[in-house]
N, C-alpha and C. Protein backbone atom coordinates (compact mmCIF):
# COMPACT_ATOMS: atom_id res chain seq x y z
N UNK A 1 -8.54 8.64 12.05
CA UNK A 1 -7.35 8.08 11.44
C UNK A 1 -6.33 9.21 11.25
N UNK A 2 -5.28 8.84 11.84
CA UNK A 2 -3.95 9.95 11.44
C UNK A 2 -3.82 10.08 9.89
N UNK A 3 -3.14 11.46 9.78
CA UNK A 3 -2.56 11.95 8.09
C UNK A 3 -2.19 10.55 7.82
N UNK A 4 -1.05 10.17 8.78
CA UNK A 4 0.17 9.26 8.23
C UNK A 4 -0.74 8.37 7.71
N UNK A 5 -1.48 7.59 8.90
CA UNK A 5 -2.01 6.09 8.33
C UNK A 5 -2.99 6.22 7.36
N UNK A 6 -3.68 7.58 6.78
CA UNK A 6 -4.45 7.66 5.99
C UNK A 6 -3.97 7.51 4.53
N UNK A 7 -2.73 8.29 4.63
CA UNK A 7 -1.72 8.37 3.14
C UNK A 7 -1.38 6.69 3.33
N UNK A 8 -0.43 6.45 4.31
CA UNK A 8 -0.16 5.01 3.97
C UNK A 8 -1.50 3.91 3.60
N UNK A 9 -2.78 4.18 3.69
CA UNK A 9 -3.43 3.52 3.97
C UNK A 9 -3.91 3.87 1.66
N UNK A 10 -3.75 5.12 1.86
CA UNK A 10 -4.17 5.51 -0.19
C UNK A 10 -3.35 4.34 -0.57
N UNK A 11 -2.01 4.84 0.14
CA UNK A 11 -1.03 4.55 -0.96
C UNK A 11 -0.83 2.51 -1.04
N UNK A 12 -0.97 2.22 -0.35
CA UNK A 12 -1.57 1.02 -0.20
C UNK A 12 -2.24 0.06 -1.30
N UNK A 13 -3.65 1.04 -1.26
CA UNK A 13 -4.87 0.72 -2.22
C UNK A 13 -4.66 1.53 -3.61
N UNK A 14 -3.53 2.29 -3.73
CA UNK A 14 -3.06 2.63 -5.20
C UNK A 14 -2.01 1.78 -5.60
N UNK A 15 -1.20 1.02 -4.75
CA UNK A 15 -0.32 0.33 -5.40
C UNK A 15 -1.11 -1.31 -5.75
N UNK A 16 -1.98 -1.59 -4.95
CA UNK A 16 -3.04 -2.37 -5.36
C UNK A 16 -3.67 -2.53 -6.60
N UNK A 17 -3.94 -1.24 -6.86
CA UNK A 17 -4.84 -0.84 -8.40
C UNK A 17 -4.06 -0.93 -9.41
N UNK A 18 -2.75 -0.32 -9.33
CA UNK A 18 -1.62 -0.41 -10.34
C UNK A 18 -1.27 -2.00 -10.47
N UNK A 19 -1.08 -3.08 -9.37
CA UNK A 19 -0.52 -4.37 -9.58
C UNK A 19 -1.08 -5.16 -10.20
N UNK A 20 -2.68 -5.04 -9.78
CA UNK A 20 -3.91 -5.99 -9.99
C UNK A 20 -4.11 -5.68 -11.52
N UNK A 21 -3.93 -4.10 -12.04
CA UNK A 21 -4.46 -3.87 -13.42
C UNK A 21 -2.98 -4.55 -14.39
N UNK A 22 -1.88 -4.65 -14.21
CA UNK A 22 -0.81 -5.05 -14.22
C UNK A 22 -0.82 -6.86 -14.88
N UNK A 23 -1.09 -7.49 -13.44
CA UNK A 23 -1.33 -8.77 -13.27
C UNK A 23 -2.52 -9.32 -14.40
N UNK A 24 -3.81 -8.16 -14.26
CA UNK A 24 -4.64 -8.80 -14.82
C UNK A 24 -4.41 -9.22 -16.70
N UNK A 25 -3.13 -8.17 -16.83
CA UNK A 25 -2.89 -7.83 -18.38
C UNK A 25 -2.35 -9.05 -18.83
N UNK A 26 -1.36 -9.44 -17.44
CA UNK A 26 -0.45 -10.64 -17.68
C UNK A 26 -0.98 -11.89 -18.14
N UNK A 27 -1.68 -12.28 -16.78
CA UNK A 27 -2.64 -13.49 -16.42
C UNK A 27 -3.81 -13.18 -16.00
N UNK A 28 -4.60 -12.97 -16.79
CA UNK A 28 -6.15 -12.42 -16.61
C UNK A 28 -7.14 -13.95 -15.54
N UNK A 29 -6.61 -14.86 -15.39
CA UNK A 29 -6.97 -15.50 -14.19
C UNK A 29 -6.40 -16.05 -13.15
N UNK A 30 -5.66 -15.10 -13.17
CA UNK A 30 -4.89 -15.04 -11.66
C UNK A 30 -5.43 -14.75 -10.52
N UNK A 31 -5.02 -15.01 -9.13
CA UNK A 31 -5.93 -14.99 -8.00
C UNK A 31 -5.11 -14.02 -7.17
N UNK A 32 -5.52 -12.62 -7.60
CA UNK A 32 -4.79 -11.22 -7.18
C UNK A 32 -5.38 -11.14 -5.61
N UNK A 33 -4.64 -10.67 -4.93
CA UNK A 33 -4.91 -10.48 -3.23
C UNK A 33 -3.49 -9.60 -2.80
N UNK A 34 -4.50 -8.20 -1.79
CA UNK A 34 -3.67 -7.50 -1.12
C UNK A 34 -4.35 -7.71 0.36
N UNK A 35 -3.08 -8.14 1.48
CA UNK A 35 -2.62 -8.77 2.41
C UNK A 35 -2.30 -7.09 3.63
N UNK A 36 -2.71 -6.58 4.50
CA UNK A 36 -2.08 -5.56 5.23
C UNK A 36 -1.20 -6.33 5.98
N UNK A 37 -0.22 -6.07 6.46
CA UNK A 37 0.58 -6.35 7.14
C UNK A 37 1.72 -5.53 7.47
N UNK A 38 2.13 -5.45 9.20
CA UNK A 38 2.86 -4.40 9.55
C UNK A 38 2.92 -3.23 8.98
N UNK A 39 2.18 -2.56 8.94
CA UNK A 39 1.97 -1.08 8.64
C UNK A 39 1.86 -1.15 6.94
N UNK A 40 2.38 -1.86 6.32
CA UNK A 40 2.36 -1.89 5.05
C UNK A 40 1.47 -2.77 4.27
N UNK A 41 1.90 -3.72 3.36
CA UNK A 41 1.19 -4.47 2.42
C UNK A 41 2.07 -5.39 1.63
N UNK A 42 1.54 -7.23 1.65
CA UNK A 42 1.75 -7.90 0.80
C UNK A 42 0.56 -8.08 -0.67
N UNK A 43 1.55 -8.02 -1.60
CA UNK A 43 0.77 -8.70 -2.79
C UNK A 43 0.99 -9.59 -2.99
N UNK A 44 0.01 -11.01 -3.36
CA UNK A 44 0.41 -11.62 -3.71
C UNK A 44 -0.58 -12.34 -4.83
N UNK A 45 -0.01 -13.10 -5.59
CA UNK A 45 -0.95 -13.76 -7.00
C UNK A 45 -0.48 -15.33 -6.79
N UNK A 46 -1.81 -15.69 -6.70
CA UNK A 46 -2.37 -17.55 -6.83
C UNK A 46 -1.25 -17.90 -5.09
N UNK A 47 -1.80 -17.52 -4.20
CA UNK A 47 -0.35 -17.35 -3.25
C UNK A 47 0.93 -17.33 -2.88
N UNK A 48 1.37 -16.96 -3.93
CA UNK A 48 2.88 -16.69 -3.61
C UNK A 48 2.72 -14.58 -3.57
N UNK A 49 3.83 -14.25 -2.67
CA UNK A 49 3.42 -12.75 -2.42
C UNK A 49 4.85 -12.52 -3.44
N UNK A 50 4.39 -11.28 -4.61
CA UNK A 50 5.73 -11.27 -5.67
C UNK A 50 5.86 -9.45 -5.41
N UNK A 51 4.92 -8.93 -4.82
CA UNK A 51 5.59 -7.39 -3.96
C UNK A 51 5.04 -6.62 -2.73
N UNK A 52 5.45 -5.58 -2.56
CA UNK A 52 4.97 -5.37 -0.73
C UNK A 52 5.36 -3.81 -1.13
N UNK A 53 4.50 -3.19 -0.08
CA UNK A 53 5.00 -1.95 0.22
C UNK A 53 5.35 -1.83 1.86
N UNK A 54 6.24 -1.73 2.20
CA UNK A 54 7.15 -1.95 3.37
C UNK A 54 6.99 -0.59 4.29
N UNK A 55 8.09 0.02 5.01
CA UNK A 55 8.30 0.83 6.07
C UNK A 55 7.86 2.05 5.52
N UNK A 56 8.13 2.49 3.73
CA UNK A 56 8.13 3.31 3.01
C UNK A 56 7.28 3.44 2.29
N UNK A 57 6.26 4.45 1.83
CA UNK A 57 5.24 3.94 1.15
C UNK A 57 5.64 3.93 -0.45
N UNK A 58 6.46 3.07 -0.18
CA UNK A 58 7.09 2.65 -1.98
C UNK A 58 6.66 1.19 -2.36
N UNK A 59 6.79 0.70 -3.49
CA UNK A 59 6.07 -0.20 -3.68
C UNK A 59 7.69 -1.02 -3.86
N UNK A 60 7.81 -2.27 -3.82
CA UNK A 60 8.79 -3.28 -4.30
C UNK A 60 8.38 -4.39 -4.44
N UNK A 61 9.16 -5.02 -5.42
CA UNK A 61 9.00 -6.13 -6.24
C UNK A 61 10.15 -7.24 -6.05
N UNK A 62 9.78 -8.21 -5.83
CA UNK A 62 10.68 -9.68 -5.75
C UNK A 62 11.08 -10.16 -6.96
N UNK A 63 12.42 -10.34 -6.78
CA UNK A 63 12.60 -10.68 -8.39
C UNK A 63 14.32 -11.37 -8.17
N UNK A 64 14.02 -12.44 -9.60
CA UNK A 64 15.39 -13.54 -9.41
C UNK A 64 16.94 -12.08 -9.34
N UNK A 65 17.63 -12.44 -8.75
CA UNK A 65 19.18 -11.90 -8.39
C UNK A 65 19.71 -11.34 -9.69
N UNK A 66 19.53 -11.90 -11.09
CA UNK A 66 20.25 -10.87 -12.18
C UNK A 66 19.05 -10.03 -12.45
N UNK A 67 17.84 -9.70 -12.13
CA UNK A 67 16.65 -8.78 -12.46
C UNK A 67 16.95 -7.73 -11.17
N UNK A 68 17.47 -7.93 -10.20
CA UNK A 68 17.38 -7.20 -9.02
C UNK A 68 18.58 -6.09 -9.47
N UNK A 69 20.22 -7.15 -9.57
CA UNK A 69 20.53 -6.09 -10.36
C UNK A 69 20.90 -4.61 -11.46
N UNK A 70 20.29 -5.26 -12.24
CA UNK A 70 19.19 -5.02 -13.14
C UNK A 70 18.57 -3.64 -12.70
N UNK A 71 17.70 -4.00 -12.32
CA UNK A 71 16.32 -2.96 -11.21
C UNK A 71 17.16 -2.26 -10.28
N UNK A 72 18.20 -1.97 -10.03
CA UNK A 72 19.16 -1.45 -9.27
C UNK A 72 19.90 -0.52 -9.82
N UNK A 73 19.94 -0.83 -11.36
CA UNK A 73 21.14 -0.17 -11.80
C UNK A 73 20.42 0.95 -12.41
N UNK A 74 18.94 0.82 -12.30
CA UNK A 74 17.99 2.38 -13.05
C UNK A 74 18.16 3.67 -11.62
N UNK A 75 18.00 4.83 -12.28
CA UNK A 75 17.85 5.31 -11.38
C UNK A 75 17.32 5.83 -10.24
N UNK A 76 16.99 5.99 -8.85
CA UNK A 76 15.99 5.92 -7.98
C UNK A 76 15.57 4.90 -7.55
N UNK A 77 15.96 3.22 -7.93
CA UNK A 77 15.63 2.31 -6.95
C UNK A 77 16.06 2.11 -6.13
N UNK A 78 15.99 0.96 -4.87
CA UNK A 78 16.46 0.91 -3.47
C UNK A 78 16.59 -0.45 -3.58
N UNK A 79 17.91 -0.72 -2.45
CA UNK A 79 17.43 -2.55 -2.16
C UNK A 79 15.97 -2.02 -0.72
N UNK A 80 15.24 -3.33 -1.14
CA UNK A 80 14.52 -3.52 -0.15
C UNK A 80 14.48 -4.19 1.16
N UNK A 81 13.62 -4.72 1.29
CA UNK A 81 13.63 -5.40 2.91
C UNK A 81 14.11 -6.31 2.87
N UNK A 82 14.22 -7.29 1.93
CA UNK A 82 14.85 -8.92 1.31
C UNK A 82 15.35 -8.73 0.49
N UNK A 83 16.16 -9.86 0.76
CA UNK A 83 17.72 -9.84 -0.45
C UNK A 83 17.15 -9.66 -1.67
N UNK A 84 16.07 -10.54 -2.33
CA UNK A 84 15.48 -10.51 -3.68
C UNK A 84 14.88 -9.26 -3.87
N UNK A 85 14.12 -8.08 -3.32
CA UNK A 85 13.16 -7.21 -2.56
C UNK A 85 13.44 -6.01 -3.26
N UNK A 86 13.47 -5.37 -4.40
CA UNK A 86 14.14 -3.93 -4.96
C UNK A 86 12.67 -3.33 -4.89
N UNK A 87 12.63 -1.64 -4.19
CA UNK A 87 12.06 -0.99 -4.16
C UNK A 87 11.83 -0.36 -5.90
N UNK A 88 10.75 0.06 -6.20
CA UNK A 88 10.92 0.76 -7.52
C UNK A 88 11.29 2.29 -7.71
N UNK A 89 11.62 2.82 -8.46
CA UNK A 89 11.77 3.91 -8.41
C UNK A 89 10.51 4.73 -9.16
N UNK A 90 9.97 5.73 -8.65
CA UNK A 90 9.22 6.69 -8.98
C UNK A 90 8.57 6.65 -10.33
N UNK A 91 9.83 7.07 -10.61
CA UNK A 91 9.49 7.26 -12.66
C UNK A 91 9.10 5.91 -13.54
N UNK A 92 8.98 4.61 -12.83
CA UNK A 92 8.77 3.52 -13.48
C UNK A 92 7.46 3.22 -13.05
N UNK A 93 6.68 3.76 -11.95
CA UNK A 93 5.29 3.26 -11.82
C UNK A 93 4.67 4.39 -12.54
N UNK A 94 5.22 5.32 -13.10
CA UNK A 94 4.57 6.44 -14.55
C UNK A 94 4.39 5.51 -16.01
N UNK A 95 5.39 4.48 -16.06
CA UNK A 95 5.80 3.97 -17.50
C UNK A 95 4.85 2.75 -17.39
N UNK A 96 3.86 2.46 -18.17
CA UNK A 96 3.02 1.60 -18.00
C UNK A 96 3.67 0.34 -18.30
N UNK A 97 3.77 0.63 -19.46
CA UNK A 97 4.73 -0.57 -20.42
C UNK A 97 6.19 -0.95 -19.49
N UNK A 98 6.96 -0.55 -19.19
CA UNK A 98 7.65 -0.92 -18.42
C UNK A 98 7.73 -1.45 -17.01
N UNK A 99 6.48 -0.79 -16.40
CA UNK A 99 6.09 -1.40 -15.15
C UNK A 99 5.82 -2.61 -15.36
N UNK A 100 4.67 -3.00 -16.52
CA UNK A 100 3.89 -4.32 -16.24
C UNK A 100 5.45 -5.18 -16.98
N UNK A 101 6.17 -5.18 -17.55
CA UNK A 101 6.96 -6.06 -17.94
C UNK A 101 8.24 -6.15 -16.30
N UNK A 102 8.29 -5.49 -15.46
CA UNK A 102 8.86 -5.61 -14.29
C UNK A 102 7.67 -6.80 -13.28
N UNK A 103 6.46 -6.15 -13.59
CA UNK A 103 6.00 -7.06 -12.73
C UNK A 103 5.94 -8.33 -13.38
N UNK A 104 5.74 -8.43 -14.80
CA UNK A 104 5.75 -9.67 -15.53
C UNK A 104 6.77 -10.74 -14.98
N UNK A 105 8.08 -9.92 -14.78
CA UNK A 105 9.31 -10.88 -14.01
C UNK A 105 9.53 -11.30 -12.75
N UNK A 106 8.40 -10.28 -11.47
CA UNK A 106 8.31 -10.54 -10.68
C UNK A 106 7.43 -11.41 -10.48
N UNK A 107 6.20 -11.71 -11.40
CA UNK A 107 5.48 -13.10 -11.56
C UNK A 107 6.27 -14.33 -11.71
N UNK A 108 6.83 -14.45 -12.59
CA UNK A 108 7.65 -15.63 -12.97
C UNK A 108 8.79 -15.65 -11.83
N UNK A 109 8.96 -14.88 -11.27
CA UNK A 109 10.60 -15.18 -10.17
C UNK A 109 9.12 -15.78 -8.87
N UNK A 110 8.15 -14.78 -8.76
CA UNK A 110 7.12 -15.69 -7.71
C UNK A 110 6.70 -16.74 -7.73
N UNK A 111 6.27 -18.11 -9.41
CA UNK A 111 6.13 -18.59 -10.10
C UNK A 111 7.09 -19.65 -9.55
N UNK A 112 8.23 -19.59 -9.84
CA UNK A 112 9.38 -20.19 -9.92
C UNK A 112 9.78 -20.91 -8.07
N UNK A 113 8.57 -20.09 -7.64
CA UNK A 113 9.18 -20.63 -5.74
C UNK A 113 7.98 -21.13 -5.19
N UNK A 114 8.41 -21.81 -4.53
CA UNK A 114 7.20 -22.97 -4.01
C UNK A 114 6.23 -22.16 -2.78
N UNK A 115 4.89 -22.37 -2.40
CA UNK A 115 4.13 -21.55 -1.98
C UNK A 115 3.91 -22.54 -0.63
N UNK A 116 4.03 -21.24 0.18
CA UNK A 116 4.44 -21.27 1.71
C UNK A 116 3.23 -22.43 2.03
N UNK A 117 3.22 -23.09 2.78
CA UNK A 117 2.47 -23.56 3.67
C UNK A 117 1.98 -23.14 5.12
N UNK A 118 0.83 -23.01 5.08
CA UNK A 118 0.12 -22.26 6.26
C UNK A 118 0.18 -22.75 7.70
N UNK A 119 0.79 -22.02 8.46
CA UNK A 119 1.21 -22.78 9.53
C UNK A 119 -0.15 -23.40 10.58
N UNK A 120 0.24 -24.44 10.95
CA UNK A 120 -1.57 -24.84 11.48
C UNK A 120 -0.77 -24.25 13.48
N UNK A 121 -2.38 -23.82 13.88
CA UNK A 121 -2.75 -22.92 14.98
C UNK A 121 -2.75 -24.07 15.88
């Protein structure tokens, strides 16, 4: 396995550990699942996916349009891959308490949208 895909591959299964311990605080029976996909990673809870780590091995979170803002206006975040999609910034996956109340909103904005239907083969 290359450096690259090895780090992307940690960083992956650390943003996993951080979401799931996160999620579990929230909704302790929630149905937590990390998804690989294109080089990166979907999360998602009870199936709806509410963050991903994308091209970058940063983690981002889906969240309603005045939270994105919001999550934009701290310093060091990014827009992400989707309009809803804000990368986090650094210093907020340090802040426990503040992380899990970001993901708390990215639950409820995931919550709030109807869950994909599986396309039949």
């Amino acid at each position: 396995m290359s450096e690259d895909k090895a780090f992307r591959t940690a960083q992956m299964e650390k943003f996993a550990t951080l979401l799931e311990d996160a999620v579990r605080s929230i909704k302790p029976d929630a149905d937590f699942k990390m998804k690989k996909m294109f080089g990166g990673a979907g999360y998602y809870v009870d199936g709806v996916m509410f963050a991903g780590m994308y091209t970058t091995p940063s983690l981002a979170l889906k969240l309603n349009p005045k939270d994105c803002e919001a999550l934009l206006a701290m310093d060091g975040a990014e827009q992400g891959m989707g309009k809803n999609t804000i990368q986090l910034p650094p210093a907020l996956l340090e802040d426990e308490a503040q992380f899990r109340e970001w993901v708390a909103k990215s639950l409820a904005y995931a919550k709030s949208r109807p869950v994909k239907k599986k396309k039949k083969k």
